[in-house]
Protein backbone atom coordinates (compact mmCIF):
# COMPACT_ATOMS: atom_id res chain seq x y z
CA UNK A 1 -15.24 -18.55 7.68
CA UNK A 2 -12.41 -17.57 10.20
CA UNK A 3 -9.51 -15.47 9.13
CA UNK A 4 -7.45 -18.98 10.91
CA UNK A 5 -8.24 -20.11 7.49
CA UNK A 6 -5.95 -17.73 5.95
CA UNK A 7 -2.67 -18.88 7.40
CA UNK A 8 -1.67 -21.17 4.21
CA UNK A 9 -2.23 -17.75 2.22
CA UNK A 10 0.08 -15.73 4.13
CA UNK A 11 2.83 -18.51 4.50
CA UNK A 12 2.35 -18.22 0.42
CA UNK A 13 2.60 -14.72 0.55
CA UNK A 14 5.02 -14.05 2.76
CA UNK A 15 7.15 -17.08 0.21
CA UNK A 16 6.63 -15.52 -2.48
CA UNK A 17 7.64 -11.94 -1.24
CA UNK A 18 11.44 -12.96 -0.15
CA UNK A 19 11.44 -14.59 -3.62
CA UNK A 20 10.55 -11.37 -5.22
CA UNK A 21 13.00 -9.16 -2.63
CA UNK A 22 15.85 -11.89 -3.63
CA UNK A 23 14.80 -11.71 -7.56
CA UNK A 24 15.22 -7.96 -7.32
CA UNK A 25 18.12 -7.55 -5.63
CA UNK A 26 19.68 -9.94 -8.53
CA UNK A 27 18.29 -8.24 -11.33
CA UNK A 28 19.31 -5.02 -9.90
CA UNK A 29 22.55 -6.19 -9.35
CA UNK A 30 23.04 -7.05 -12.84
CA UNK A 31 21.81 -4.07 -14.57
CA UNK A 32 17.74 -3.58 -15.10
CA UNK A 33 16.52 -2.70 -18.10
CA UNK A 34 14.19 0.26 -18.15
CA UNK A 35 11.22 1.41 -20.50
CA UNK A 36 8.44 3.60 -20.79
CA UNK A 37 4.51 2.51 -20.86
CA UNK A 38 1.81 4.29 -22.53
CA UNK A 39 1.16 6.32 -19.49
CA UNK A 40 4.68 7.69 -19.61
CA UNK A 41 5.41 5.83 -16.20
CA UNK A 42 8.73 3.31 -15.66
CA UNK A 43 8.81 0.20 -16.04
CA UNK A 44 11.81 -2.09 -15.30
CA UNK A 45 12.52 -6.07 -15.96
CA UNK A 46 11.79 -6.42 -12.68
CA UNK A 47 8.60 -5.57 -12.60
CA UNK A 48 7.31 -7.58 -15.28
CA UNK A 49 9.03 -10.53 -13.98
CA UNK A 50 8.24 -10.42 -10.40
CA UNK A 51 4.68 -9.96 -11.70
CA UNK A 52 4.99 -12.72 -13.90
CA UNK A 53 6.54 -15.40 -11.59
CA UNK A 54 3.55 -14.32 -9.28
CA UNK A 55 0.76 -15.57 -11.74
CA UNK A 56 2.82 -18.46 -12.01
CA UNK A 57 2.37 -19.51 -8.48
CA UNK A 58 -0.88 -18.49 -7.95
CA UNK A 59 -1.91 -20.67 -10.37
CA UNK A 60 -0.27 -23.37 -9.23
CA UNK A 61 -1.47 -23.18 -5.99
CA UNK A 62 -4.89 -21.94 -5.47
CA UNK A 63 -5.84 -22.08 -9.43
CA UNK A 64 -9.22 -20.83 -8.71
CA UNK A 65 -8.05 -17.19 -7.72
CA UNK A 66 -7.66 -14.41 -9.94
CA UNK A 67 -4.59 -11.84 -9.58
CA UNK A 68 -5.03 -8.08 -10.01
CA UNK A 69 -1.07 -7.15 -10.93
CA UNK A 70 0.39 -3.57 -12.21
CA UNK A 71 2.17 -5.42 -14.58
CA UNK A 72 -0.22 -8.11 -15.83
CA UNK A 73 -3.18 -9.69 -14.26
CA UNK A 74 -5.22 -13.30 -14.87
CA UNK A 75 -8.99 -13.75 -13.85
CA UNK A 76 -9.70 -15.82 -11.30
CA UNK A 77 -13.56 -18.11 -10.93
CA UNK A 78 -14.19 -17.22 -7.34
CA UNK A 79 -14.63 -14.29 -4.92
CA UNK A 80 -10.22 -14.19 -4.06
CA UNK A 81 -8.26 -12.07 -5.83
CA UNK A 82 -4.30 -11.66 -5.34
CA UNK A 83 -3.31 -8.36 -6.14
CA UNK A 84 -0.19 -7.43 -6.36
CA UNK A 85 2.17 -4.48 -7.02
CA UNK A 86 5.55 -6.20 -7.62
CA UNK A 87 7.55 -3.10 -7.26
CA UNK A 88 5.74 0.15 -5.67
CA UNK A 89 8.11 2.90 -6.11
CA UNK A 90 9.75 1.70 -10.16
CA UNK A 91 11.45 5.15 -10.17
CA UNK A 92 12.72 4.72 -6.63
CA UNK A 93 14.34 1.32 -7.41
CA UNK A 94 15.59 2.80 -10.44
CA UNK A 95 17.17 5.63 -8.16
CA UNK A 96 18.39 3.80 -5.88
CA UNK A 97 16.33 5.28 -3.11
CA UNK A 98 15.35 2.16 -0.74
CA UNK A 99 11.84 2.93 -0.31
CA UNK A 100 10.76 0.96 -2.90
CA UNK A 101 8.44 -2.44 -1.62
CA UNK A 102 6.48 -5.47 -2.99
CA UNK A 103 3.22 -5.36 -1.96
CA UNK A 104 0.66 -7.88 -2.02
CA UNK A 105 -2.69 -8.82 -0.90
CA UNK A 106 -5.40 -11.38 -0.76
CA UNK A 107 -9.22 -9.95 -1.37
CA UNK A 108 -12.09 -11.46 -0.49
CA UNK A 109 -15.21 -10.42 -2.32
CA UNK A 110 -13.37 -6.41 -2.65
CA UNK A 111 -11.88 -6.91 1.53
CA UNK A 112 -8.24 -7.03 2.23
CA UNK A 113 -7.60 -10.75 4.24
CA UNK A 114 -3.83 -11.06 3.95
CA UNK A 115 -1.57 -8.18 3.66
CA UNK A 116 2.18 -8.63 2.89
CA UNK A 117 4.43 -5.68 2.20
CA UNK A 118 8.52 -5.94 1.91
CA UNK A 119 11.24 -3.98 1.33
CA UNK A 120 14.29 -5.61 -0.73
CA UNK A 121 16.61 -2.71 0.72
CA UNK A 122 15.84 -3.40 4.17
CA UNK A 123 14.83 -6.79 4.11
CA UNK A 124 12.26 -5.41 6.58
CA UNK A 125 8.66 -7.90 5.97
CA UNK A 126 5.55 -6.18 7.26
CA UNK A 127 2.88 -8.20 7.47
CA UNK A 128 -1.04 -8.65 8.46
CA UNK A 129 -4.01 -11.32 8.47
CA UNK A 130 -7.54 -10.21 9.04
CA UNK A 131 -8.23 -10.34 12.66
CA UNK A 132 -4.87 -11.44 13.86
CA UNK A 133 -2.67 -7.78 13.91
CA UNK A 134 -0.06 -6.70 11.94
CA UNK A 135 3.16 -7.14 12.17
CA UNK A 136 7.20 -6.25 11.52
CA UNK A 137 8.83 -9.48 10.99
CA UNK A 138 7.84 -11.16 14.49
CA UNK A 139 6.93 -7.55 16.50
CA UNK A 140 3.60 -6.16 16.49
CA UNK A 141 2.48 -2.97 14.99
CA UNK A 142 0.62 -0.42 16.12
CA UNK A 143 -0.49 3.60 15.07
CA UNK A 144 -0.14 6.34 16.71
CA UNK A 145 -1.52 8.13 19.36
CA UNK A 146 -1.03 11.40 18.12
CA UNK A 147 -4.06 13.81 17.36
CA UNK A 148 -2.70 16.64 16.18
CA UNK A 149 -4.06 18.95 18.89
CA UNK A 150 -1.26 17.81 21.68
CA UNK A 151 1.83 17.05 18.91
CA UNK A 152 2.23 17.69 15.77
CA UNK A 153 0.16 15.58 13.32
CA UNK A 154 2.50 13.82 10.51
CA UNK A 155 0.88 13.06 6.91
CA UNK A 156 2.28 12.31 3.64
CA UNK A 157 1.16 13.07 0.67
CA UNK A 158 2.89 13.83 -3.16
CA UNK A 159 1.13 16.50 -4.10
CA UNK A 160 -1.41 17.80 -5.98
CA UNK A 161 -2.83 14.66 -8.17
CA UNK A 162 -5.09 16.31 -11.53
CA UNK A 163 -7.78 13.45 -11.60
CA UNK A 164 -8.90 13.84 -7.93
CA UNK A 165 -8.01 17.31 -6.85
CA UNK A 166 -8.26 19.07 -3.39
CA UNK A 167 -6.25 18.20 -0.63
CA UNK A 168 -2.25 18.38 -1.53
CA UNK A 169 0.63 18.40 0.04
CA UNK A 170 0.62 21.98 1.12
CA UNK A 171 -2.86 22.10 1.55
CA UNK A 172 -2.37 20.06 4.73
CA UNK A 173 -0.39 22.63 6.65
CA UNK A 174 -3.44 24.82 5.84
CA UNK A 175 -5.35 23.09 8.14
CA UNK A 176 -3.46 24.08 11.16
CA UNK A 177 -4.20 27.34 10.22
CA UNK A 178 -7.43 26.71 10.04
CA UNK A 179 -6.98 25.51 14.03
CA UNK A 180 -8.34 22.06 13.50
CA UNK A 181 -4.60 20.06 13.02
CA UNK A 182 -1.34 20.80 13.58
CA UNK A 183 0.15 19.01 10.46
CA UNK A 184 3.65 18.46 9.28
CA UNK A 185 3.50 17.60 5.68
CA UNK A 186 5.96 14.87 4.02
CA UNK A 187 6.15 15.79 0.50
CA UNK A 188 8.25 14.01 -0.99
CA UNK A 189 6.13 11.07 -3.21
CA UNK A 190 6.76 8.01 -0.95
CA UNK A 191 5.16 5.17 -2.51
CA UNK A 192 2.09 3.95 -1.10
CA UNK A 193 3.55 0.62 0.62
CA UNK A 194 5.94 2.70 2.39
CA UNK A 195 3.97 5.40 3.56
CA UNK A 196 0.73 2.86 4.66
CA UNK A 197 3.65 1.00 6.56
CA UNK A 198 4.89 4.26 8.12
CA UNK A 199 0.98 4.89 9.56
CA UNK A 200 1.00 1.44 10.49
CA UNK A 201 4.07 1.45 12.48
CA UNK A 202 3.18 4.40 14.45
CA UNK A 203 5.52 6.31 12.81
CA UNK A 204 3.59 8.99 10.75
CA UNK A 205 0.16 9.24 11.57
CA UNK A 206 -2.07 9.77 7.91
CA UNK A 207 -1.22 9.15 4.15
CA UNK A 208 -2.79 10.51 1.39
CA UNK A 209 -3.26 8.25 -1.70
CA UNK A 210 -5.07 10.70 -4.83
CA UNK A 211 -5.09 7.59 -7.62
CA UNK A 212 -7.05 4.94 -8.73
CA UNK A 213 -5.19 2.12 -8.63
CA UNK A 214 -5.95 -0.59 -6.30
CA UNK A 215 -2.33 -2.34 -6.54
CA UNK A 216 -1.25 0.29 -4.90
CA UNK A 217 -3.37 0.10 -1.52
CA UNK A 218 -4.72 -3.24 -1.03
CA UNK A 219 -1.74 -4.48 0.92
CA UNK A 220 -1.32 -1.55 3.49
CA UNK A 221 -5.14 -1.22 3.73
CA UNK A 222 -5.25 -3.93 6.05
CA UNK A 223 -1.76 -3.32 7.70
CA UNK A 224 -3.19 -0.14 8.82
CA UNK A 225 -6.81 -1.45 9.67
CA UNK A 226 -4.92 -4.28 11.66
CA UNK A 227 -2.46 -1.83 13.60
CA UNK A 228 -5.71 -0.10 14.84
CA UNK A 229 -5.99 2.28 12.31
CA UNK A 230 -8.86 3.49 9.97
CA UNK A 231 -8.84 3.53 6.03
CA UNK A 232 -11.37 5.17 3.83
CA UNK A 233 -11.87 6.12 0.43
CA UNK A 234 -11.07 10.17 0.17
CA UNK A 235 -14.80 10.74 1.25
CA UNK A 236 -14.79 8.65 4.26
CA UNK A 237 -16.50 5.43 2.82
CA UNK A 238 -15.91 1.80 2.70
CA UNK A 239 -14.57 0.65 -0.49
CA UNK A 240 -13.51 -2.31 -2.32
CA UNK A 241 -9.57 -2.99 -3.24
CA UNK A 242 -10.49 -5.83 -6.59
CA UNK A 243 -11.20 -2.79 -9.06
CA UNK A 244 -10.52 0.56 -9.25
CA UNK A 245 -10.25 2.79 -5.38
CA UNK A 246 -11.43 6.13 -5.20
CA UNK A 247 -8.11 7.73 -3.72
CA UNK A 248 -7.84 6.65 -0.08
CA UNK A 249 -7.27 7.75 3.12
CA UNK A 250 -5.05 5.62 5.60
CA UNK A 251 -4.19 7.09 9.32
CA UNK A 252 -4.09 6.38 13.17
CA UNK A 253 -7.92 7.08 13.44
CA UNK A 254 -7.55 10.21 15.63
CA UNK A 255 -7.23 12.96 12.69
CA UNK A 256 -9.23 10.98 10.31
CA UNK A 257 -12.33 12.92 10.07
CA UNK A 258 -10.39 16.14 9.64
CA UNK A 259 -8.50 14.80 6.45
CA UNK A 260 -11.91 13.62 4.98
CA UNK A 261 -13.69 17.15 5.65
CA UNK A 262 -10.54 18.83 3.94
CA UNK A 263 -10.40 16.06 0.88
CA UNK A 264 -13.42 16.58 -1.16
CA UNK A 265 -13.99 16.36 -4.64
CA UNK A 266 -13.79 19.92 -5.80
C-alpha cells in the first residue's frame, strides 16, 4: 500500500483540525471551564469536547478505526488508529501562552502515516504524510543542519521527569562540558507539538519528551521523520505510537546519538 492512499486521511485531518482551532478559539472566547483529573493535571471544556467531536467523525467516516485520545478514546477493528491530543499544552491555553496545538495522527499497525499539528493562536497548520514531506501550510519543512560542534546545538526539554530519569534540562549543557555538544538548553516545558514542530522546522535542533504518553508524540513523530529528521525512543529504538512510548527522542539527526548515550535509564 502507497502512502498516495493516505490523502483522503489528511484532507480529514487537516478538516477536522481548523474545526478544533475554530471550536477553541470560541470556547475560549467565552470563558472555559477548568477542572482537575485524578492525576492532578488540567483539564478544560475544550478538551473534552474537541476530543469528543473527534470520535464523532471518525466514526462517521472510517468506522473501522479506533482513536487513541487524552481525553477519551474508542477501539477501533483494524490495524488504524487516530490518536489525538486535542489540546497539547491545557495549562498553556489556560495561560494564555500561544503555544498550545492540536495534534493528531493516523497509525498504522504502531507507525505514524498522517501527521497534523495546529496552532489556534497562530493559525499556523503543520502538516506531514508518510513519504510525501512535511509541511507549513503550503512550504516545506526541513531540520537543521546544525551539529553542535560548528554552532551551538538547541534542545528542549522541561526538566527532570521522576518516572524516566537521567537526562534534564540542565543536564544537557553538561554535555558540552563533556566536549561532545555544544548545547543551549530551552527549559521552559513547551508542549510536545510545539517543540517536535520547532525540530521540524529547522528551528531548534532536538527535543526531549521523558513521558509515556503516546498522544503526545504521534503527530510530530512523523513531522520530524518527514523533515529529514530521526526519532527514537530515549534508548535509540524504534517504537510504536498506538500504546504507551518509552519517552522519545526527536532531532535533526546530526546530535542524535549523543542525546541517546546521555539519556539512559539510570
Amino acid at each position: 500500500m502507497t502512502s498516495a492512499t493516505y490523502s483522503g486521511e489528511l484532507r480529514f485531518a487537516r478538516s477536522f483540525a481548523d474545526d478544533a482551532c475554530a471550536r477553541i478559539r470560541r470556547l475560549r472566547a467565552g470563558g472555559m471551564r477548568v477542572a482537575a483529573k485524578a492525576d492532578a493535571s488540567l483539564v478544560t471544556n475544550a478538551d473534552r469536547e474537541v476530543n469528543s467531536v473527534f470520535i464523532d467523525w471518525v466514526l462517521r467516516q472510517f468506522p473501522g478505526d479506533g482513536v487513541l485520545g487524552e481525553e477519551a478514546s474508542h477501539p477501533g477493528a483494524g490495524p488504524r488508529t487516530w490518536v489525538i491530543d486535542p489540546i497539547d499544552g491545557t495549562q498553556q491555553l489556560i495561560l494564555g501562552i500561544p503555544t498550545f496545538m492540536v495534534s493528531i495522527a493516523l497509525v498504522r499497525e504502531g507507525r505514524p502515516i498522517v501527521a497534523v499539528a495546529a496552532n489556534p493562536s497562530t493559525r499556523e497548520t503543520y502538516w506531514a504524510m508518510e513519504g510525501h514531506g512535511a509541511h507549513r501550510a503550503d512550504e516545506r519543512i526541513h531540520v537543521s543542519a546544525r551539529d553542535g560542534v560548528v554552532h551551538d546545538a538547541i534542545v528542549s526539554g522541561g526538566g527532570t521527569v521522576p518516572t524516566l530519569p537521567g537526562l534534564d534540562a540542565d543536564g544537557l549543557l553538561r554535555l558540552g562540558v563533556q566536549g561532545e555538544l555544544s548545547a543551549t538548553s530551552c527549559r521552559f516545558p513547551w508542549p510536545s507539538a510545539f517543540s517536535g514542530c520547532k525540530v521540524a522546522e529547522g528551528a531548534w535542533d532536538g527535543d526531549l519528551y521523558g513521558q509515556t504518553a503516546a498522544h503526545d508524540v504521534a503527530a510530530v513523530c512523523l513531522l520530524v521523520r518527514e523533515a529529514g529528521g530521526l526519532v527514537t525512543d530515549r534508548q535509540g529504538r524504534e517504537q510504536r505510537y498506538d500504546i504507551p512510548v518509552n519517552g522519545c527522542i526527536l532531532s535533526n539527526g546530526l546530535i542524535h546519538d549523543t542525546l541517546v548515550r546521555h539519556w539512559r535509564p539510570q
